[in-house]
N, C-alpha and C. Protein backbone atom coordinates (compact mmCIF):
# COMPACT_ATOMS: atom_id res chain seq x y z
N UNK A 1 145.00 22.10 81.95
CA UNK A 1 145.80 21.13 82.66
C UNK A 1 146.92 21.81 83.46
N UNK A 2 147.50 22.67 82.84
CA UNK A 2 148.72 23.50 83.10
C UNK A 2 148.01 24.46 84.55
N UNK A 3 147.13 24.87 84.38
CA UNK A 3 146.19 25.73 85.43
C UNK A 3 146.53 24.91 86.76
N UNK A 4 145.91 23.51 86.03
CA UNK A 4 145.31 22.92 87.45
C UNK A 4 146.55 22.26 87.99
N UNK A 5 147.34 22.37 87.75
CA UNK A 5 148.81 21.40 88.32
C UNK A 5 149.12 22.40 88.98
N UNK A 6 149.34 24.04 88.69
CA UNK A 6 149.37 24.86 89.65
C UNK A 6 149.38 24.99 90.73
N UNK A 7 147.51 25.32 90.90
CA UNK A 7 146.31 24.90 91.66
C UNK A 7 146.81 24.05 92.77
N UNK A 8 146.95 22.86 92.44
CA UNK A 8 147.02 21.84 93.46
C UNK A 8 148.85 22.34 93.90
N UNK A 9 149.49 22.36 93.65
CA UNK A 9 150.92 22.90 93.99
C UNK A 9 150.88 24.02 94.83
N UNK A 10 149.98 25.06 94.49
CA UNK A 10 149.93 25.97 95.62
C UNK A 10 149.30 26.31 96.98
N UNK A 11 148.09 24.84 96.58
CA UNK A 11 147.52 24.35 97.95
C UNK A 11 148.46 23.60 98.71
N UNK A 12 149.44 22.66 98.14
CA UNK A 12 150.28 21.89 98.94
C UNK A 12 150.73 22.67 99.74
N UNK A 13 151.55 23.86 98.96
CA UNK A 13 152.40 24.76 99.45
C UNK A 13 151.84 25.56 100.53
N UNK A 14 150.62 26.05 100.65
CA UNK A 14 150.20 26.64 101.56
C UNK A 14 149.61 25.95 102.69
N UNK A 15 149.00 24.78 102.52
CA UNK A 15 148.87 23.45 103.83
C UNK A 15 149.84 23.59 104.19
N UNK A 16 150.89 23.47 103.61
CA UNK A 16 152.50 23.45 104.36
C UNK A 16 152.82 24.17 105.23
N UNK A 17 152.45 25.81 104.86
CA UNK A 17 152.95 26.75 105.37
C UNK A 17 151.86 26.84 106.95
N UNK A 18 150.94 26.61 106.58
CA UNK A 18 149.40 26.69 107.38
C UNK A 18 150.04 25.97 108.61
N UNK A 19 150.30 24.92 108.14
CA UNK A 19 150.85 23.19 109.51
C UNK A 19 151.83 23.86 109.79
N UNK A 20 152.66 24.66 109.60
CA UNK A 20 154.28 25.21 110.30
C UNK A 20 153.87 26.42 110.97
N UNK A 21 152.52 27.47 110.62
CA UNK A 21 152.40 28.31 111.48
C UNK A 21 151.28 27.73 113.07
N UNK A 22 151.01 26.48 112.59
CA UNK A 22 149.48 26.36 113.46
C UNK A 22 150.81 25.40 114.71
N UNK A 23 152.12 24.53 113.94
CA UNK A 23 153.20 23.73 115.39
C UNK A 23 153.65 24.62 115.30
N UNK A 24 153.92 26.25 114.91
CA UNK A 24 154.62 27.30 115.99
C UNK A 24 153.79 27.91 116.98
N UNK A 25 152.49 28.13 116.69
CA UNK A 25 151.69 28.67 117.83
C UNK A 25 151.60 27.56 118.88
N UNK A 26 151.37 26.41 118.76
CA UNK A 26 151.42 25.29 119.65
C UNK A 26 152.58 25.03 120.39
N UNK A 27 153.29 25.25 119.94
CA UNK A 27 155.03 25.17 120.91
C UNK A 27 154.43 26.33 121.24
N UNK A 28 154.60 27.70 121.18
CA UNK A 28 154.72 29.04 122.05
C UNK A 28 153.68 29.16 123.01
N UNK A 29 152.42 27.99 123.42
CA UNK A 29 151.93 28.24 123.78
C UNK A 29 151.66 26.96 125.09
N UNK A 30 152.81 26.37 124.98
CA UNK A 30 152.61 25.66 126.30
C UNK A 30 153.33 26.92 127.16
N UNK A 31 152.25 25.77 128.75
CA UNK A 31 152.41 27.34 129.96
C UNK A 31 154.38 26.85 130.33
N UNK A 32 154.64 28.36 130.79
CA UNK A 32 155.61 28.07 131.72
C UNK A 32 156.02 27.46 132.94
N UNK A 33 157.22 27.11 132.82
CA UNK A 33 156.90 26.23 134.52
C UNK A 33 156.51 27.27 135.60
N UNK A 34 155.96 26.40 136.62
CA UNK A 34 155.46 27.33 137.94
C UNK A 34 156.38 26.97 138.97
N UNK A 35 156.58 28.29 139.48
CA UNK A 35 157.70 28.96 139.87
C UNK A 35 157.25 28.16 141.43
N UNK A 36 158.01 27.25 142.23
CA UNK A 36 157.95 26.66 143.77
C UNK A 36 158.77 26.85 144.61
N UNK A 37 158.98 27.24 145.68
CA UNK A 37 160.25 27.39 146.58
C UNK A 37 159.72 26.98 147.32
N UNK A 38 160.82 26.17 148.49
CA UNK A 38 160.81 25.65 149.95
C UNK A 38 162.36 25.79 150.58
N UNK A 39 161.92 26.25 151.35
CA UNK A 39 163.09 26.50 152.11
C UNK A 39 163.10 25.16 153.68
N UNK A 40 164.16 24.77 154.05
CA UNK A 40 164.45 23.78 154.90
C UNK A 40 165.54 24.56 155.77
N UNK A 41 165.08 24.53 157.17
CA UNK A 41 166.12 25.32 158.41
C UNK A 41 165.91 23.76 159.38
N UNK A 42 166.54 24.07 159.97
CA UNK A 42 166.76 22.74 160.95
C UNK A 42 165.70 22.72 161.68
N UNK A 43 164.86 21.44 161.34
CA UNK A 43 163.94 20.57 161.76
C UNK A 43 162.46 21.15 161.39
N UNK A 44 162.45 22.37 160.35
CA UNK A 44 161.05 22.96 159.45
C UNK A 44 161.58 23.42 158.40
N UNK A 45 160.17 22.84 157.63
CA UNK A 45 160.28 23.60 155.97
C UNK A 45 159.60 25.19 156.53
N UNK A 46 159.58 25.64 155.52
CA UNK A 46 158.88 27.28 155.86
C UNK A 46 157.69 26.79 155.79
N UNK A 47 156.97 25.98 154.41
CA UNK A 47 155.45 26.29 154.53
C UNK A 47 155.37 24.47 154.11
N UNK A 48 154.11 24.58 154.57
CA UNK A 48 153.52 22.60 155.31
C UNK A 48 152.78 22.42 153.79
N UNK A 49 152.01 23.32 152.87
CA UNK A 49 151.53 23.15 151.88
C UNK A 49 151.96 23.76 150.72
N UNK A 50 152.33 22.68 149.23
CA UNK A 50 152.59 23.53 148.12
C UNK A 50 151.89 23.22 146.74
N UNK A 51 151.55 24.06 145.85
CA UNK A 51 149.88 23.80 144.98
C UNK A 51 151.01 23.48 143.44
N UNK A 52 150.27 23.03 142.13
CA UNK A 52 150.64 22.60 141.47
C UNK A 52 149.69 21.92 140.56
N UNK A 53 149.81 22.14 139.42
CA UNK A 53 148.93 22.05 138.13
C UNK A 53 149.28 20.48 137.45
N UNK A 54 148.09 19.42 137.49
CA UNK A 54 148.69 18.64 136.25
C UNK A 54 149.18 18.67 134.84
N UNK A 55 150.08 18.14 134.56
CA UNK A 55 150.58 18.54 133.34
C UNK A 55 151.18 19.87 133.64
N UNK A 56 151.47 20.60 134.03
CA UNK A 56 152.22 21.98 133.71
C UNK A 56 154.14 21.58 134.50
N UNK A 57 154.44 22.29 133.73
CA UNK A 57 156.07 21.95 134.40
C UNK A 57 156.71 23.02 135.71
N UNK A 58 156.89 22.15 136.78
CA UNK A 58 157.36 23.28 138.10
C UNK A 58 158.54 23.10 137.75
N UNK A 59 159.36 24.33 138.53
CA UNK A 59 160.77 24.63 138.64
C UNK A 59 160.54 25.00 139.73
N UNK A 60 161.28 23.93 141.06
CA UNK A 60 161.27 24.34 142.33
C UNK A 60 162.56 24.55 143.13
N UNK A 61 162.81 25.51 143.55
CA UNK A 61 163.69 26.10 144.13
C UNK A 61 163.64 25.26 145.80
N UNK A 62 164.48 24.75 145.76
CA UNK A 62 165.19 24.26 147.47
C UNK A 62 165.86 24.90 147.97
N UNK A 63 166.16 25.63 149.19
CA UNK A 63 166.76 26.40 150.11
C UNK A 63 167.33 25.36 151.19
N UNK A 64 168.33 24.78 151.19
CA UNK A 64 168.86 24.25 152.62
C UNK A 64 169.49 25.58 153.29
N UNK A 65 168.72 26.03 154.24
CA UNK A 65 169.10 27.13 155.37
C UNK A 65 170.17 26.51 156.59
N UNK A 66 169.42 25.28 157.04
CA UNK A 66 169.73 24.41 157.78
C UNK A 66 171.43 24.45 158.14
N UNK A 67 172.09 23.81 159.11
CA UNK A 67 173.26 23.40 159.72
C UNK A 67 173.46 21.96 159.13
N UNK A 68 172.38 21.00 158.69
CA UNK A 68 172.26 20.04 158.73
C UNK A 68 171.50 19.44 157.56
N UNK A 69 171.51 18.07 157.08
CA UNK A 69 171.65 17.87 155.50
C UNK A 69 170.15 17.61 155.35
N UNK A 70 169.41 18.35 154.37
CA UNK A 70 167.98 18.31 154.37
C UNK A 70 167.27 17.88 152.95
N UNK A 71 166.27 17.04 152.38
CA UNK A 71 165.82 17.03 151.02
C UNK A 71 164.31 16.97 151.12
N UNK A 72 163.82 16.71 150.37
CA UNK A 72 162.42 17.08 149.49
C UNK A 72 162.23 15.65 149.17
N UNK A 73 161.05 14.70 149.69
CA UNK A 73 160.88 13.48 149.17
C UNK A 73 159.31 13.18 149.01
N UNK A 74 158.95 12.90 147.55
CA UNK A 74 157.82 12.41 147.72
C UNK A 74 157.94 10.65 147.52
N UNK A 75 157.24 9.95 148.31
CA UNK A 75 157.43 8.48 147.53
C UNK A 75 156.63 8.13 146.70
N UNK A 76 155.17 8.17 146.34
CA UNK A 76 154.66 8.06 144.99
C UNK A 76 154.22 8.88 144.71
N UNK A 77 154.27 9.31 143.36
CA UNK A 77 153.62 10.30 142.46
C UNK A 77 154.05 10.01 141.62
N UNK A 78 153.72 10.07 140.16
CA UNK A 78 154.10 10.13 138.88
C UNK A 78 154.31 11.74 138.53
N UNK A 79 155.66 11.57 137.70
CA UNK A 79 155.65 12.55 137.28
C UNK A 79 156.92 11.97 135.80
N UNK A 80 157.02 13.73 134.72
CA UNK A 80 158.15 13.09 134.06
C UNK A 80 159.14 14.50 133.78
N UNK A 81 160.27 14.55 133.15
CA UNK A 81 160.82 15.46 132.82
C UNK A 81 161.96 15.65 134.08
N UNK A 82 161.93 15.15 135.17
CA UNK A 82 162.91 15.48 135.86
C UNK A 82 164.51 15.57 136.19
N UNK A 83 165.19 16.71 136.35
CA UNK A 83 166.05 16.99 136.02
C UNK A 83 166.72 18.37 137.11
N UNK A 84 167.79 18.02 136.90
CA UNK A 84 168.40 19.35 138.31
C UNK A 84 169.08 20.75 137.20
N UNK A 85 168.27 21.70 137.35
CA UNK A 85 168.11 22.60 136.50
C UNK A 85 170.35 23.66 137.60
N UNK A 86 170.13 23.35 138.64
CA UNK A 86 170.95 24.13 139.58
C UNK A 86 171.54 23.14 140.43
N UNK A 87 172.30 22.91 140.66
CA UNK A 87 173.10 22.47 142.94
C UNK A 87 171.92 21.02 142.29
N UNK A 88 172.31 20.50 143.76
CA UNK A 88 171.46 19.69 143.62
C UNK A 88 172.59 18.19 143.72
N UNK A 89 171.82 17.25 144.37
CA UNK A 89 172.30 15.87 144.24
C UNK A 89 171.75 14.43 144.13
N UNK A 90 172.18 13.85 143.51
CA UNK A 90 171.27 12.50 143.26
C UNK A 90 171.47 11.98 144.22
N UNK A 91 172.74 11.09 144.87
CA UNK A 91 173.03 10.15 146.17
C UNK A 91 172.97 10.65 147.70
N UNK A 92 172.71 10.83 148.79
CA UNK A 92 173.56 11.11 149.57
C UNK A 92 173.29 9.96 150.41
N UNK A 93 174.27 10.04 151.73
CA UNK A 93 173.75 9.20 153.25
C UNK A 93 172.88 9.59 154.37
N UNK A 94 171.83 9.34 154.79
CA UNK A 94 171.64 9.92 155.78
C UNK A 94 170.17 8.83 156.03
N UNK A 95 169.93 8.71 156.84
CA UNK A 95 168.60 7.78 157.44
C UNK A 95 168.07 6.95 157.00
N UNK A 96 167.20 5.98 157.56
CA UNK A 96 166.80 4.91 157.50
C UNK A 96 167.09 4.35 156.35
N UNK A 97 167.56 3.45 155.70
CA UNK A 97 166.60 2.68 153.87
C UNK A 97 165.68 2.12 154.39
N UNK A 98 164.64 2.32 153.66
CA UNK A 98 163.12 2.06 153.51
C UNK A 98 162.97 0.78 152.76
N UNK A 99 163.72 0.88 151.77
CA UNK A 99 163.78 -0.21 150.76
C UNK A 99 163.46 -0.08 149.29
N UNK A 100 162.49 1.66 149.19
CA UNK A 100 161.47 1.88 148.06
C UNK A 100 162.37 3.84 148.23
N UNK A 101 163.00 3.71 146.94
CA UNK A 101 163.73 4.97 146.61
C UNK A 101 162.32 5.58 146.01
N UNK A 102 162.30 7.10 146.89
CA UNK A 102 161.29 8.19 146.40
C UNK A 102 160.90 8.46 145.44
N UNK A 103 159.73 8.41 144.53
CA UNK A 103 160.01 8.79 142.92
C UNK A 103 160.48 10.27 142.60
N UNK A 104 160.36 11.03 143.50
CA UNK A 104 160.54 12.08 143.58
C UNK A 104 161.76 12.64 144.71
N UNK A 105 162.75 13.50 144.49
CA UNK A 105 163.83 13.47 145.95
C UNK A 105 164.56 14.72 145.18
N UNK A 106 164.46 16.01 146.08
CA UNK A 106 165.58 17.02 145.43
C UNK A 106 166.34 17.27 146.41
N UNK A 107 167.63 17.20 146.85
CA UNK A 107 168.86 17.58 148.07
C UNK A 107 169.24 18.39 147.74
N UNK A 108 169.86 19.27 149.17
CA UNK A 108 170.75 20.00 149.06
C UNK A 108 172.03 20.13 149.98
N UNK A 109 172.76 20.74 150.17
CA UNK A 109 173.78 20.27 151.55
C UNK A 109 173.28 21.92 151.82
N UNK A 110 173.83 21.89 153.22
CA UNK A 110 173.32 22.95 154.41
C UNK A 110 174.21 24.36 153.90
N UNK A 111 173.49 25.25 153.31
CA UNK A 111 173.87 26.70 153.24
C UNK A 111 174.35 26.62 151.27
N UNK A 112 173.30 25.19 150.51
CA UNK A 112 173.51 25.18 149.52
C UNK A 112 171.88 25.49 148.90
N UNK A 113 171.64 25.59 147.07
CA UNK A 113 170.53 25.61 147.19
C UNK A 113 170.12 24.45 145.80
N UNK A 114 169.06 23.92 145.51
CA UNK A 114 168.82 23.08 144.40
C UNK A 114 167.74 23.55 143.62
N UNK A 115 167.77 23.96 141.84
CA UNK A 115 166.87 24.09 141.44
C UNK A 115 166.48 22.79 140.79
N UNK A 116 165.35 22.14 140.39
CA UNK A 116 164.97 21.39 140.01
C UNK A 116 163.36 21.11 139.26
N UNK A 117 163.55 20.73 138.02
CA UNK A 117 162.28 20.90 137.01
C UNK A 117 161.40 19.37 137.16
N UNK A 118 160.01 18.99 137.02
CA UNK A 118 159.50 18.74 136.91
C UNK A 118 157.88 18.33 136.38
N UNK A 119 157.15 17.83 135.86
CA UNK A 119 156.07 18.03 135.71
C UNK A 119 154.92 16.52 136.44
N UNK A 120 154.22 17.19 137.74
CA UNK A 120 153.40 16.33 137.50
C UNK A 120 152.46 15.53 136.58
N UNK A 121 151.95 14.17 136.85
CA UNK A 121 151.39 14.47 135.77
C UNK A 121 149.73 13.87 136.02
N UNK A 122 149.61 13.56 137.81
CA UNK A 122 148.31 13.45 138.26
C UNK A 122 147.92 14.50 139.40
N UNK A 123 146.44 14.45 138.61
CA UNK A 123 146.05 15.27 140.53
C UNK A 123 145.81 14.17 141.46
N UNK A 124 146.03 15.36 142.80
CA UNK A 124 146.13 14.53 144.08
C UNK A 124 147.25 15.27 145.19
N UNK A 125 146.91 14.72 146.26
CA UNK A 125 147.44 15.05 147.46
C UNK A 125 148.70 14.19 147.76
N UNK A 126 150.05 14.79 147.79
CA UNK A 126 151.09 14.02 147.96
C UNK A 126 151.51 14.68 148.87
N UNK A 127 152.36 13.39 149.80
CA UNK A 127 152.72 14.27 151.72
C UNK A 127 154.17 13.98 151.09
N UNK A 128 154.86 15.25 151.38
CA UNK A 128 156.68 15.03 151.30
C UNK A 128 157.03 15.58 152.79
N UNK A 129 158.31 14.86 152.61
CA UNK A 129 159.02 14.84 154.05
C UNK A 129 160.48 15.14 153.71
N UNK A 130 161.26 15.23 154.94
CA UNK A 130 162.79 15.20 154.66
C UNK A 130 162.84 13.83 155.09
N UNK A 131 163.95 12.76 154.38
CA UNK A 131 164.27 11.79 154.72
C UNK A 131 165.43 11.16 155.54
N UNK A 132 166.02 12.60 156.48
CA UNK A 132 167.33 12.55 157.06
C UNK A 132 166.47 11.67 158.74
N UNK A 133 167.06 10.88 159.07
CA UNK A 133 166.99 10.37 159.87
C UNK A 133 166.41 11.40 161.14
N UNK A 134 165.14 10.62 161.60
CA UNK A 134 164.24 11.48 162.40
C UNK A 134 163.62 13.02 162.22
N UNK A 135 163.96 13.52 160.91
CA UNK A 135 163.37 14.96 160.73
C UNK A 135 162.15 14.80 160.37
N UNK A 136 161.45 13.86 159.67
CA UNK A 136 160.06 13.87 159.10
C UNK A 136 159.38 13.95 160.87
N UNK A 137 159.97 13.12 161.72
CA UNK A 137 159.09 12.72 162.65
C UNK A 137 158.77 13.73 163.93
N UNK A 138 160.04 15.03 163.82
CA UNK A 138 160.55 16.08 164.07
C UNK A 138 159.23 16.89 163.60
N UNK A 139 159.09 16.74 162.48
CA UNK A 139 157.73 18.19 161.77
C UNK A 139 158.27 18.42 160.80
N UNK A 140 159.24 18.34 159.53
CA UNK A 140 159.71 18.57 158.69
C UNK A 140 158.69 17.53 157.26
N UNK A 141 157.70 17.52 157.24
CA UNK A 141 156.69 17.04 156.77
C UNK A 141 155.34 17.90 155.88
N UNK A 142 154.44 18.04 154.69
CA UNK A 142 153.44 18.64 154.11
C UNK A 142 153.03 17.74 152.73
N UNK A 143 152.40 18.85 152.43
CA UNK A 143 151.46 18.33 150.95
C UNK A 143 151.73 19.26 150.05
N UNK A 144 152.16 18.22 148.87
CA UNK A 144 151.93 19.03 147.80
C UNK A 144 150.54 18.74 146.79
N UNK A 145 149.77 19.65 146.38
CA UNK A 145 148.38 19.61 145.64
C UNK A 145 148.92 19.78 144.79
N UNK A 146 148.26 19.00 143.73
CA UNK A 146 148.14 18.63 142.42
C UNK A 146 146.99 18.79 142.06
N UNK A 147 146.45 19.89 141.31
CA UNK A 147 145.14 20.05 140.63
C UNK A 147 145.17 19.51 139.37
């Protein structure tokens, strides 16, 4: 009897230990975020296309180069986790209201820069623009892929 009370005590104990090494390999093994930059100069981003993993978490770097006040807008996409890791602003003024706030929007002011974390969390083709009055229509416009 004495054996078997053991027995079962040192299986607990080691399930235990088993489940605490199998959620440490599982935390250490989600991916890192993927590393995005865009840079914004007056009236172009640098590059028209930017790629991106579902489910994985980006950290994208904004560059306002620009003279003039520039942001990053997607209007639908799902995503979650978002958050301004650097710079960065939630409000500003500048062009049209639409009526339908971006689900997505990272700013910066001109000769500032914004880091900002995210994780998509569908694939698909999303077009972002700057939303400063007449720059999208200017060429300040692309896609971001979501695989």
């Amino acid at each position: 009897m004495f054996t078997e009370l053991v027995r079962v005590r040192s299986l607990r104990i080691y399930f235990l230990l088993l489940g605490g090494v199998f959620a440490g390999l599982i935390a250490g093994c989600s991916a890192p975020p993927l590393q995005i930059s865009l840079e914004a100069s007056d009236m172009a981003y640098s590059v028209v296309e930017l790629r991106a993993v579902a489910g994985q978490p980006v950290r994208m770097t904004f560059l306002n180069a620009g003279a003039l006040e520039h942001d990053f807008n997607i209007g639908e996409i799902k995503i979650s986790g978002f958050k301004y890791v650097e710079g960065g602003m939630v409000t500003h003024e500048h062009g049209q209201a639409t009526g339908t706030a971006p689900q997505l929007h990272v700013m910066a002011m001109p000769g500032e820069r914004a880091v900002a974390e995210f994780t998509p969390l569908r694939a698909g083709r999303y077009e972002f623009f700057c939303s400063t009055e007449g720059h999208e229509q200017a060429g300040m416009h692309g896609t971001l892929v979501v695989q």
